[in-house]
Protein backbone atom coordinates (compact mmCIF):
# COMPACT_ATOMS: atom_id res chain seq x y z
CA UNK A 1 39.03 -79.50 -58.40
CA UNK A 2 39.47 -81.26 -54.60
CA UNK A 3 36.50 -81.02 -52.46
CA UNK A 4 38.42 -78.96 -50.46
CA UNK A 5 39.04 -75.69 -52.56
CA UNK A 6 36.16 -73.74 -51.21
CA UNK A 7 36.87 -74.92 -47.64
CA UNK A 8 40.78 -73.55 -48.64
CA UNK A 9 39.21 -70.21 -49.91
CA UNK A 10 37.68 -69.57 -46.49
CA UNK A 11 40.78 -70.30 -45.10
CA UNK A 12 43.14 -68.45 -46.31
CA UNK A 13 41.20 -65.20 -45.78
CA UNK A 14 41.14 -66.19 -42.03
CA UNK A 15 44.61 -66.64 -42.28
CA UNK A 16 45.72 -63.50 -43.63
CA UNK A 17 43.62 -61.87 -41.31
CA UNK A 18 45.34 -63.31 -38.21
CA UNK A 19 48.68 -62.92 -40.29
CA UNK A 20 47.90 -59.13 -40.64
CA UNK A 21 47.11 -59.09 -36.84
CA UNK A 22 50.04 -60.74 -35.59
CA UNK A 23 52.33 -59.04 -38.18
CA UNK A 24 52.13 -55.69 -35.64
CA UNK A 25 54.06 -57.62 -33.01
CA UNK A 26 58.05 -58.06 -34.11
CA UNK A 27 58.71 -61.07 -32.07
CA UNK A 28 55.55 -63.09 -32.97
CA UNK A 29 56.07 -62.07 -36.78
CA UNK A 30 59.56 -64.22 -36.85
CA UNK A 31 58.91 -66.80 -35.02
CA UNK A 32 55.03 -67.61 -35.28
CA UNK A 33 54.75 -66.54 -39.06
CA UNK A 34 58.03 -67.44 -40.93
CA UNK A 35 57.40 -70.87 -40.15
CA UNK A 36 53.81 -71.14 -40.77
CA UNK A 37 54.88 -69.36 -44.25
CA UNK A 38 57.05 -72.19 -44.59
CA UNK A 39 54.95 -74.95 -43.98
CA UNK A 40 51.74 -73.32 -45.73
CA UNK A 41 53.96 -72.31 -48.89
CA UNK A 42 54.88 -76.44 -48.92
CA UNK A 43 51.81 -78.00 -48.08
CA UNK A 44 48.79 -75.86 -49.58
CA UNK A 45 48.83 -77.62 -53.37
CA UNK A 46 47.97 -81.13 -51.64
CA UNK A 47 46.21 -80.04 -49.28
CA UNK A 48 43.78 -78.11 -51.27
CA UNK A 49 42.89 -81.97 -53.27
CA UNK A 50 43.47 -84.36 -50.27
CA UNK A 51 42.91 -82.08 -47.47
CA UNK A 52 44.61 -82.43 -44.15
CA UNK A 53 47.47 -84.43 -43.05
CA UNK A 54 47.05 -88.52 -42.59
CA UNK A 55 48.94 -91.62 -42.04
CA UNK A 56 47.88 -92.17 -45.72
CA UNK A 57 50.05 -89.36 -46.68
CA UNK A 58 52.82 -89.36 -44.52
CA UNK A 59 53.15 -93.41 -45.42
CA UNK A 60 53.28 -91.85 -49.22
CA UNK A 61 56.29 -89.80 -48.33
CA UNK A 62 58.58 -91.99 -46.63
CA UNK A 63 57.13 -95.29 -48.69
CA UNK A 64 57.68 -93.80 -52.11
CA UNK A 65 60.05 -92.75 -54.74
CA UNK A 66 61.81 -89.86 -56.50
CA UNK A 67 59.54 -90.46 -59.64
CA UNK A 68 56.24 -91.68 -57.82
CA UNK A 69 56.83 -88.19 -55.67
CA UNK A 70 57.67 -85.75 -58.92
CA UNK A 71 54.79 -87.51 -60.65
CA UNK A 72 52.46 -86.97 -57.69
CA UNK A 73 53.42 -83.07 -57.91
CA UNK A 74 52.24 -82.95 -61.61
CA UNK A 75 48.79 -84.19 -61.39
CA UNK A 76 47.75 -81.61 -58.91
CA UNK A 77 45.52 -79.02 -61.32
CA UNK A 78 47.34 -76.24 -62.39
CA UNK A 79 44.56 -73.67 -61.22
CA UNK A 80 45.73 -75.00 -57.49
CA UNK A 81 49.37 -73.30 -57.84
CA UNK A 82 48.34 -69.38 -57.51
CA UNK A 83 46.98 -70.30 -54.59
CA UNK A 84 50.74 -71.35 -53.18
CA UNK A 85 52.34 -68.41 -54.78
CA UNK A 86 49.63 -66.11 -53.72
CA UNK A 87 50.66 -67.21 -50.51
CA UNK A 88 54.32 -67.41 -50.63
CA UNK A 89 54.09 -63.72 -52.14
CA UNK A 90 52.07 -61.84 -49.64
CA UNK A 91 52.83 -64.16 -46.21
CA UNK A 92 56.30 -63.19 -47.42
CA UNK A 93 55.39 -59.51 -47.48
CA UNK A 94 54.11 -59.74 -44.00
CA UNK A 95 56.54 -61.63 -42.37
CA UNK A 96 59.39 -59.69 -43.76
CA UNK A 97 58.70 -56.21 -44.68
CA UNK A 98 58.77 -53.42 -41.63
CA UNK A 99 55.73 -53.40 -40.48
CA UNK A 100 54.44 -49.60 -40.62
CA UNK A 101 51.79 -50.36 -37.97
CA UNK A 102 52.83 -51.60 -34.30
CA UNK A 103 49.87 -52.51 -31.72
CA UNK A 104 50.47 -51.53 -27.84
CA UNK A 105 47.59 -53.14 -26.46
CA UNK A 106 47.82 -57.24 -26.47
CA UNK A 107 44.39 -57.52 -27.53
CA UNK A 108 45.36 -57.62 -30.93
CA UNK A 109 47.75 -60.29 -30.40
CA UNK A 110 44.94 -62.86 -28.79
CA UNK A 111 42.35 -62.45 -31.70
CA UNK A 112 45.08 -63.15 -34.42
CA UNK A 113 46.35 -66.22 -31.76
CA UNK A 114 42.60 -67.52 -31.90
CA UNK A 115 41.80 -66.96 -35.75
CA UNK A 116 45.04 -69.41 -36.23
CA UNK A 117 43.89 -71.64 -33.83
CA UNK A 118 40.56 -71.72 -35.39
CA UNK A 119 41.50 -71.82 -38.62
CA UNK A 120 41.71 -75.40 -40.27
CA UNK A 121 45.05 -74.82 -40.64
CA UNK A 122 45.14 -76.01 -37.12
CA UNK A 123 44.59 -79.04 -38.77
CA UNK A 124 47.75 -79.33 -40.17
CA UNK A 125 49.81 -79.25 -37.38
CA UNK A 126 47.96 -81.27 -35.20
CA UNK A 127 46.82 -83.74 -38.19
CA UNK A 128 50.47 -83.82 -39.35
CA UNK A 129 51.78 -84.89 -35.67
CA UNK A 130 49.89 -87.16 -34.71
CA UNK A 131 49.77 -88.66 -38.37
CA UNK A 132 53.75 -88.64 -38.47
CA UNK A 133 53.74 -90.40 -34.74
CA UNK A 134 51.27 -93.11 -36.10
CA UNK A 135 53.42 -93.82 -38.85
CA UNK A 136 56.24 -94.74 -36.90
CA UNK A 137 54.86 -96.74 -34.24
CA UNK A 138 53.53 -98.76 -37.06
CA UNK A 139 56.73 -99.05 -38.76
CA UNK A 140 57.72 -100.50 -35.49
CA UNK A 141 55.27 -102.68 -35.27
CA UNK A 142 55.86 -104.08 -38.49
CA UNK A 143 59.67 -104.40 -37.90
CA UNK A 144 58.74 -106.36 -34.84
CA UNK A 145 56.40 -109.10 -36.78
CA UNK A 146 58.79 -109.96 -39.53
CA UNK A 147 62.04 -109.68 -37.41
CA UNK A 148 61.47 -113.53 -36.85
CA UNK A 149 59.81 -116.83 -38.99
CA UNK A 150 55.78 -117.01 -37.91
CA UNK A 151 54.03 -120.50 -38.08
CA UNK A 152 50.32 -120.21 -37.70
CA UNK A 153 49.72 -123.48 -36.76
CA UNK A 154 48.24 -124.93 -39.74
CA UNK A 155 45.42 -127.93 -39.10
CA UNK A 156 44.85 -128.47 -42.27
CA UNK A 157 45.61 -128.44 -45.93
CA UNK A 158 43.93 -129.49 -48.55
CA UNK A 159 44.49 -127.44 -52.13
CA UNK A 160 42.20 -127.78 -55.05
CA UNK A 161 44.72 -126.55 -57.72
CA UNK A 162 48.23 -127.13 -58.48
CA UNK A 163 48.59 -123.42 -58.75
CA UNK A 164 47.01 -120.73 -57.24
CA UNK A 165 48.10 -116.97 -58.81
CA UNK A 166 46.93 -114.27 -56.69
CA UNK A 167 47.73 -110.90 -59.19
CA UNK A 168 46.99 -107.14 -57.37
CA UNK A 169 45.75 -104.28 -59.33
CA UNK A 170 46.38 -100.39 -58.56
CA UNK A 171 43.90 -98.09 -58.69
CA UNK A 172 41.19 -99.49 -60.49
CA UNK A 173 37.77 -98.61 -60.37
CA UNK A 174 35.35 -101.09 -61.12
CA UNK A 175 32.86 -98.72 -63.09
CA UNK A 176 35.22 -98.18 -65.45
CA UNK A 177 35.20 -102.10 -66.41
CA UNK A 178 33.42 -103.05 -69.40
CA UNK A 179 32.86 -106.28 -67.62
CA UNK A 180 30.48 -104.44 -64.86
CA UNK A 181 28.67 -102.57 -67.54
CA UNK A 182 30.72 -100.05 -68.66
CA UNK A 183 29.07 -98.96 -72.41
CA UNK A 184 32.56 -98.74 -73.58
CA UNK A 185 34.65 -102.30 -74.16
CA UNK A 186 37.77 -101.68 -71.32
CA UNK A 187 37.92 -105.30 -71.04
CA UNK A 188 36.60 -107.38 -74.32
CA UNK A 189 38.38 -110.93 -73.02
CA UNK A 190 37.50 -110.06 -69.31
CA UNK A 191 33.66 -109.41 -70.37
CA UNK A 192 33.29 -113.43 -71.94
CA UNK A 193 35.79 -115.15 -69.59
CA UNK A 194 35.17 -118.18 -67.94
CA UNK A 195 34.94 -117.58 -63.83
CA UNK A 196 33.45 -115.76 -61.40
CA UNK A 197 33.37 -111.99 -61.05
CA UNK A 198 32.15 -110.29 -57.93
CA UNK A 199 30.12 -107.26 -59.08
CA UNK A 200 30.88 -105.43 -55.02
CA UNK A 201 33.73 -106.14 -53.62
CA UNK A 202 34.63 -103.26 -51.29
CA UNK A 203 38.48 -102.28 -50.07
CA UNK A 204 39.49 -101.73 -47.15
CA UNK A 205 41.29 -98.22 -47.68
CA UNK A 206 41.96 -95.70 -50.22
CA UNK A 207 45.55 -95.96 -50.59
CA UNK A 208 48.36 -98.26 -51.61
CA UNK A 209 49.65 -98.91 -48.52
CA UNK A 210 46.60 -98.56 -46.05
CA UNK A 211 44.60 -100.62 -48.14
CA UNK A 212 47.20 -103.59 -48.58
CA UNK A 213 48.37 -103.49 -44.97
CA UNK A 214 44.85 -104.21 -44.17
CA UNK A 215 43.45 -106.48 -46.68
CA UNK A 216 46.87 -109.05 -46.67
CA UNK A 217 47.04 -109.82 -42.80
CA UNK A 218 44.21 -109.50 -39.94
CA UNK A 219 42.82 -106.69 -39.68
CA UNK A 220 39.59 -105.86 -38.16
CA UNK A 221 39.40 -102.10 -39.21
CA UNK A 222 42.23 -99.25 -37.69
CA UNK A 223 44.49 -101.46 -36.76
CA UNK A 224 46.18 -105.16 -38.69
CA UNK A 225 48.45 -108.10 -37.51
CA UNK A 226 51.04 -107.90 -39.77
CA UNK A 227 52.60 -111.44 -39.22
CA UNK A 228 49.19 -113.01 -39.74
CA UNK A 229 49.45 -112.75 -43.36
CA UNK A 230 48.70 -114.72 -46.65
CA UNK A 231 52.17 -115.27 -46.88
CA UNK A 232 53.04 -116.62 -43.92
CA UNK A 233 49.57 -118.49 -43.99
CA UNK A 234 51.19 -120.14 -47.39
CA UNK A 235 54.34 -120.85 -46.52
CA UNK A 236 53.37 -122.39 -43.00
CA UNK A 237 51.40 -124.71 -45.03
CA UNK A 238 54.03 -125.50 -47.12
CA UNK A 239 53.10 -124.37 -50.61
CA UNK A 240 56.34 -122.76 -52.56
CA UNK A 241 55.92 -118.75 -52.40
CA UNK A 242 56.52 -116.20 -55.61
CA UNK A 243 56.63 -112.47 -55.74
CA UNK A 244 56.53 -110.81 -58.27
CA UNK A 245 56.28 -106.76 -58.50
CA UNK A 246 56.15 -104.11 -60.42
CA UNK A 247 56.27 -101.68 -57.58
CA UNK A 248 59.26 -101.70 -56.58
CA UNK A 249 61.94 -102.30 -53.74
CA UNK A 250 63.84 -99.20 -52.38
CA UNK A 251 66.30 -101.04 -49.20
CA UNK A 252 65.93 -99.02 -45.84
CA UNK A 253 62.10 -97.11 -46.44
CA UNK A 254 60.70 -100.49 -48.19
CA UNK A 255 56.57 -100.17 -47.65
CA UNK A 256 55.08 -102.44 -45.94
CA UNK A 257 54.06 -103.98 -48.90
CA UNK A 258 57.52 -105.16 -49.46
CA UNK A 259 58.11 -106.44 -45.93
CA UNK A 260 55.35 -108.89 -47.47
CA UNK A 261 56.97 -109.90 -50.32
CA UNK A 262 60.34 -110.51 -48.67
CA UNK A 263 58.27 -113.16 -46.82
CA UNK A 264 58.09 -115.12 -49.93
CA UNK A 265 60.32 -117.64 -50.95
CA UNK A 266 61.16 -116.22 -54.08
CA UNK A 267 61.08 -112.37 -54.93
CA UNK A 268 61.45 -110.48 -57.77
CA UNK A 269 61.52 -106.98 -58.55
CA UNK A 270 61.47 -105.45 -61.87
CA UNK A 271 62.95 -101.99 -60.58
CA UNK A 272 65.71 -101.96 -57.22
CA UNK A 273 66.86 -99.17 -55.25
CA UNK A 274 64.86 -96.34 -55.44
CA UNK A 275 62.49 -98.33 -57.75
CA UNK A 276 64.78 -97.59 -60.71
CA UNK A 277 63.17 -93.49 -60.79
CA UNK A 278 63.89 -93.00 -63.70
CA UNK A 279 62.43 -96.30 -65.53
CA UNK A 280 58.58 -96.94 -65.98
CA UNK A 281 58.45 -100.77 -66.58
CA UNK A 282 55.35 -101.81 -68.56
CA UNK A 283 53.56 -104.50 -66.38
CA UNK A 284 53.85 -106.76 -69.12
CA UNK A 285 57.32 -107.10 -68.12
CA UNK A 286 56.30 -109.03 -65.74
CA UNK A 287 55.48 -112.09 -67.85
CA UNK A 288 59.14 -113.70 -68.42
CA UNK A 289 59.17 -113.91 -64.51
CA UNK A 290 55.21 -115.29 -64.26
CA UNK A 291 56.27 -118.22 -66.74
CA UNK A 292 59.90 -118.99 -64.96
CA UNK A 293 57.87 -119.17 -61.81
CA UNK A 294 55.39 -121.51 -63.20
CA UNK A 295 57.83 -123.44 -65.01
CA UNK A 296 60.00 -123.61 -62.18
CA UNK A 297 60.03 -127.97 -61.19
CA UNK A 298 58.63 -128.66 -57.93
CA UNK A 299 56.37 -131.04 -55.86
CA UNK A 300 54.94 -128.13 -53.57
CA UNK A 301 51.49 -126.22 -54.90
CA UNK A 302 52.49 -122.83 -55.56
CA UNK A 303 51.43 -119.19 -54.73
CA UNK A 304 52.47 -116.78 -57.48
CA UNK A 305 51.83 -113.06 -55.91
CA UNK A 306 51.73 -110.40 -58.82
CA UNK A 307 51.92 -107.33 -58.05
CA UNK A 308 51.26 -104.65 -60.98
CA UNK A 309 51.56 -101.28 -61.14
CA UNK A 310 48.19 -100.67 -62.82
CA UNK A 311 46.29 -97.90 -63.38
CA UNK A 312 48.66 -95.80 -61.08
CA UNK A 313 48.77 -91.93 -62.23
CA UNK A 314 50.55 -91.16 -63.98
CA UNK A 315 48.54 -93.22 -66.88
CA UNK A 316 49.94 -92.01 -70.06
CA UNK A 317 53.52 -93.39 -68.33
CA UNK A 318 52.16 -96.71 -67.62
CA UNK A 319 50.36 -97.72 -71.09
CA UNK A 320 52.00 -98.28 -74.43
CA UNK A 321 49.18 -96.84 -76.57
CA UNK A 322 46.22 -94.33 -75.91
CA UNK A 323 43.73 -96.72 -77.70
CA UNK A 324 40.97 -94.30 -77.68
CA UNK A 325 42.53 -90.64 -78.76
CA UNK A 326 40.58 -88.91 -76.64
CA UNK A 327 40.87 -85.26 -76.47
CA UNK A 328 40.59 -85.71 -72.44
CA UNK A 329 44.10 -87.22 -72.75
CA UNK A 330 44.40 -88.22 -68.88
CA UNK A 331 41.01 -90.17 -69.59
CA UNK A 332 42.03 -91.83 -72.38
CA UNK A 333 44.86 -93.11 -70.90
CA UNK A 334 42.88 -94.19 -67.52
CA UNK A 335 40.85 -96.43 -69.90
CA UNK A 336 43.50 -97.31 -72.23
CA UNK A 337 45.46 -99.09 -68.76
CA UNK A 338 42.34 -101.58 -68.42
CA UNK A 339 42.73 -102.67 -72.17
CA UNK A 340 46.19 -103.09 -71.46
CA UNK A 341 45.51 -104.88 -68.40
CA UNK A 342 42.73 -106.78 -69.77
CA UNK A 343 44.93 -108.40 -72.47
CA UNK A 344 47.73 -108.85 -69.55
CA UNK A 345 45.22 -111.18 -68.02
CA UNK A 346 44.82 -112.87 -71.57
CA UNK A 347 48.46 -113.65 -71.60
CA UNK A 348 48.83 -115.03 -68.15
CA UNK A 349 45.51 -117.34 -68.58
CA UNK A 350 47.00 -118.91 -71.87
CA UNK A 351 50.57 -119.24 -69.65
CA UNK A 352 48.52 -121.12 -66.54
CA UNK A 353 46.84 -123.17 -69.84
CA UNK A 354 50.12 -124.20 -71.34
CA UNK A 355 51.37 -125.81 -68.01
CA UNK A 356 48.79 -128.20 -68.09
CA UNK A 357 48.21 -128.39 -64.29
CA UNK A 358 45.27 -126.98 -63.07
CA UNK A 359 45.16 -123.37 -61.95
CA UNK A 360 43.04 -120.78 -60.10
CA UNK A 361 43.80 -116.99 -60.38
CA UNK A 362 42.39 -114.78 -58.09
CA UNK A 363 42.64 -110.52 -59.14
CA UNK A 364 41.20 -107.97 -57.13
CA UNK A 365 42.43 -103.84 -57.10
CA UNK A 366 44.17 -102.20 -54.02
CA UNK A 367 41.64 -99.16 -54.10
CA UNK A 368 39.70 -97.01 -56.84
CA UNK A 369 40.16 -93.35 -57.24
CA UNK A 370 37.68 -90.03 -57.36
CA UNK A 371 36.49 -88.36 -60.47
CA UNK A 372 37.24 -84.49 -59.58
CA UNK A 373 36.10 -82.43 -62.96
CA UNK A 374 33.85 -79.01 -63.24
CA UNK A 375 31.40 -78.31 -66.31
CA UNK A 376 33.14 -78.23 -69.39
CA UNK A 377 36.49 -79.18 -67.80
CA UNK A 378 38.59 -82.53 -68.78
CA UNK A 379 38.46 -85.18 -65.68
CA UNK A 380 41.19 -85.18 -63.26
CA UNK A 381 41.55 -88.62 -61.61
CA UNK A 382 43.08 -88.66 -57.94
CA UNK A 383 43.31 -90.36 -54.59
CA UNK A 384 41.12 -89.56 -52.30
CA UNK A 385 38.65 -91.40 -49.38
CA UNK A 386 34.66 -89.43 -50.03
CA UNK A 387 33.42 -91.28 -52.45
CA UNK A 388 32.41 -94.74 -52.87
CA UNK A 389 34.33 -95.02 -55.90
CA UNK A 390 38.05 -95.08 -54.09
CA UNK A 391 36.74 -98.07 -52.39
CA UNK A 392 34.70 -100.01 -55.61
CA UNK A 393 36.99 -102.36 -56.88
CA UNK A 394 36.98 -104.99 -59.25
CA UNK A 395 37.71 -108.95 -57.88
CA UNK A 396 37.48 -112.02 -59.86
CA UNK A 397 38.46 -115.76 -60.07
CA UNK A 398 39.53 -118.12 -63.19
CA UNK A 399 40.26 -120.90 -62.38
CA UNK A 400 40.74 -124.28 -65.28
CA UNK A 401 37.46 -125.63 -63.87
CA UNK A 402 35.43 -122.75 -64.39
CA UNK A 403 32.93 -123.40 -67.79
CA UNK A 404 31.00 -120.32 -67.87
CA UNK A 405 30.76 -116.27 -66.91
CA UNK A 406 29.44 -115.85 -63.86
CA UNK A 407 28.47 -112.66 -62.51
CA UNK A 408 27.93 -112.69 -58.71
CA UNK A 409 26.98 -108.88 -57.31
CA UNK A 410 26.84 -109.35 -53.48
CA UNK A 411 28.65 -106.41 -50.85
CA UNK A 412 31.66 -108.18 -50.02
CA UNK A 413 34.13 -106.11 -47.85
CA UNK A 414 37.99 -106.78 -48.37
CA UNK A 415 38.41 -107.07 -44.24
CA UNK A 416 37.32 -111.18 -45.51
CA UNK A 417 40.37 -111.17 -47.81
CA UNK A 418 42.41 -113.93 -45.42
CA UNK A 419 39.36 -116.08 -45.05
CA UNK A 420 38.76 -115.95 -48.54
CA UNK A 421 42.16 -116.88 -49.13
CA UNK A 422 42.12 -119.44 -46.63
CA UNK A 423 38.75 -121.07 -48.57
CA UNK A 424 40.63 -120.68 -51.66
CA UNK A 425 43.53 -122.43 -50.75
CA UNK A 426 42.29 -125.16 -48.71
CA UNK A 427 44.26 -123.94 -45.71
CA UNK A 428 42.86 -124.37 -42.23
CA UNK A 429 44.40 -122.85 -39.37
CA UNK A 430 44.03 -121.53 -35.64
CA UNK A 431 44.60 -117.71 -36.98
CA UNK A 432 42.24 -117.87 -39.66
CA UNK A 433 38.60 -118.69 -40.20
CA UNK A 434 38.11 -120.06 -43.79
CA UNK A 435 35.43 -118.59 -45.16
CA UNK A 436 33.73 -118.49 -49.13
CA UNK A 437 31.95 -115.94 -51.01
CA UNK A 438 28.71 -117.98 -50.38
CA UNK A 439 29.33 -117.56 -46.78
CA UNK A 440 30.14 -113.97 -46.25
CA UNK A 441 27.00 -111.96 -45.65
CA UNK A 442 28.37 -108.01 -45.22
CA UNK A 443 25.20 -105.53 -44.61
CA UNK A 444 26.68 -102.50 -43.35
CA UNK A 445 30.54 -102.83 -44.29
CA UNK A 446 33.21 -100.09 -43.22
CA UNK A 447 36.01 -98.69 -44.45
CA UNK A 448 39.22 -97.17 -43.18
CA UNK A 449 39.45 -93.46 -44.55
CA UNK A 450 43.33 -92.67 -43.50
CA UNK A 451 42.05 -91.74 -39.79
CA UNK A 452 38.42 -93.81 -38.43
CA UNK A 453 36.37 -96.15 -39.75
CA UNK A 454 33.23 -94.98 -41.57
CA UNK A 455 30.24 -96.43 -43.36
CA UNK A 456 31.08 -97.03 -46.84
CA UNK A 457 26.94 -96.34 -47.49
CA UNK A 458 27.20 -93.06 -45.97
CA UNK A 459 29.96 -92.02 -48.74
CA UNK A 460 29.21 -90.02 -51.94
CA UNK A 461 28.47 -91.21 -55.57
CA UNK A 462 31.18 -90.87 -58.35
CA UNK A 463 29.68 -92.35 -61.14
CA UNK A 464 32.02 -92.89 -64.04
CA UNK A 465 32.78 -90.62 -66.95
CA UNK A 466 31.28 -92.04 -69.98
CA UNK A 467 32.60 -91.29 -73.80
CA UNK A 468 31.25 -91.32 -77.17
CA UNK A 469 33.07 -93.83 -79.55
């Protein structure tokens, strides 16, 4: 259950008592309370998990897709829906019935005004506004930056591989990870691999598209540069640039994630218009267009950008076997994505092998997601921005030089993701600051959680779900 049921619980009886009040003036009973019945009959299921409106959310809506949307509906708990048609019952009753009661004095009529307005309800409508008006003067923003070509003024380059693969995960939390010391093996080829693997690497955001936005261009915390990005900071040093997604491209309401990829020289797309809806591509689909990429004959280094779809809910849609048979059948499926993912990673490393040009891949997750399960109840995995774990994130390198494990655990916010890149790569430019792992010395890092920047110390513990096999 969301943190916020109990809050909800107090809320609603607040509600219907300024409903109740309010119902005793006609006037104020259609046009104060049908449309509050509206929007609270719409919006109470979500917000009851991810509590009030933010640009998080309102980004979801007009950046997603028919499926991602129906999908998002049916991992809401079930014990949330009464709740909704509690409301659309009895609000209904109020709103429409005669009401057998009729108050002459006005008093009435304030105290049901103030319980609204002090209600967290409030929060709703004012949340929702100014969330909807941030959303679209970034949109603008972002129209603005890639409306034109961006040079940034490159010094100097200097690569170290032939071919440098940067792949981006979805919703995967690092605890889960047999390679950080999960008891169960998630990722058997992972755990041995040659490379290094940050054990706390920190996102920026716990979404998608907040988190993205801000760890592939500048960004110093609420707000980003959207033309300084990777991308451009590739292409303006001339390497040749790949996309390739398994997200999706839907035309007119692309995400901002897509404005990125367009960037590229080359993009690819496994699902068009509307992301396909009603096709879930497994991201091993992706490999055919990973190996025409690297096969493709050129003298330029080249950045390969794969973007998977992950460990996105809904799970059981995005695996090809539950490999444990768990009775928790959402967990299973959770963990059964990282073997899937694990062996994805396999695959690609014995591609960047057969080419026989040296090679450095770089993975790291978007954002992790909360554990939200009672006593005796089965987990129910969601977004969310309280606990550390929608923020802990796996990140790690293998590269064709790399001759042992190496396990490196040292706070490293994603905010350094362009200077890391710009180490990586060997690109030095006026924008960016290269900087390395070795380098970056985070003590008190921050996160964006969909509205101000907070202390990701100050957030709560969400220790995995462990299972007997």
């Amino acid at each position: 259950m969301g943190r916020h049921h109990n809050n909800y619980i107090l809320s609603v009886a607040v509600y219907f008592f300024a409903v109740y009040t309010i119902s005793g003036y006609r006037y104020f009973k259609s046009f104060v309370l049908l449309p509050l019945f509206i929007i609270t009959w719409i919006y109470l299921p979500i917000g009851m998990v991810y509590g009030s409106p933010n640009i998080g959310m309102i980004a979801s809506l007009f950046d997603t897709t028919k499926e991602e949307t129906l999908e998002f509906l049916s991992n809401i708990p079930s014990d949330i829906y009464p709740f909704s048609v509690a409301l659309f019952f009895l609000i209904g009753i109020f709103a429409c019935r005669k009401t057998s009661y009729q108050f002459k004095s006005h008093v009435p009529l304030v105290i049901g005004l103030i319980c609204l307005c002090l209600s967290p309800y409030k929060n709703l409508l004012y949340g929702g506004y100014d969330s909807v008006t941030d959303y679209f003067v970034q949109e603008k923003a972002l129209e603005d930056a890639f409306s034109h070509k961006v040079n940034l003024e490159v010094q100097h380059v200097k690569p170290k591989y032939q071919n440098y693969i940067v792949v981006i995960g979805e919703s995967m939390r690092r605890d889960y990870m047999s390679l950080y010391g999960y008891p169960t093996k998630t990722t058997p080829y992972l755990d041995t691999a040659n490379g290094l693997f940050l054990n706390g690497y920190i996102s920026t955001a716990p979404n998608t598209i907040t988190s993205l936005s801000r760890t592939l261009s500048l960004s110093k915390g609420l707000t980003y540069e959207p033309s300084i990005n990777f991308i451009n900071l590739a292409n303006s040093a001339g390497f040749k640039s790949y996309w390739i997604s398994n997200q999706g491209k839907m035309g007119v309401w692309d995400t901002p994630i897509t404005k990125f990829a367009i960037l590229s020289d080359e993009e690819h797309f496994l699902k068009n218009g509307a992301y396909d809806g009603s096709i879930n591509y497994q991201d091993s689909k992706l490999l055919p267009l990973f190996n025409q990429a690297l096969a493709e004959s050129t003298q330029q280094h080249k950045l390969i950008v794969v973007h998977l779809m992950g460990s996105h809910p809904e799970f059981c849609q995005r695996i090809k076997h539950d490999v444990y048979g768990l009775e928790d059948k959402q967990l299973s499926c959770y963990l059964s994505s990282y073997r899937e993912f694990d062996q994805l990673m396999k695959k690609m490393v014995e591609s960047l092998k057969m080419t026989k040009q040296s090679y450095s891949l770089m993975y790291f997750s978007d954002h992790g997601l909360s554990n939200e399960h009672q006593k005796d109840q089965f987990v129910y995995m969601t977004h969310g921005s309280y606990h550390k774990s929608n923020y802990e994130v796996p990140f790690f390198m293998l590269s064709s030089d790399s001759h042992q494990h190496q396990l490196v655990k040292k706070p490293v916010s994603a905010y350094h993701f362009l200077s890391l890149f710009s180490d990586w790569t060997g690109i030095t430019s006026e924008k960016v600051a290269p900087l390395s792992i070795e380098q970056i010395n985070d003590k008190n890092i921050k996160v964006f959680n969909f509205t101000n920047m907070v202390n990701f110390s100050d957030l709560a513990p969400d220790p995995a779900v462990k299972i007997s096999r």
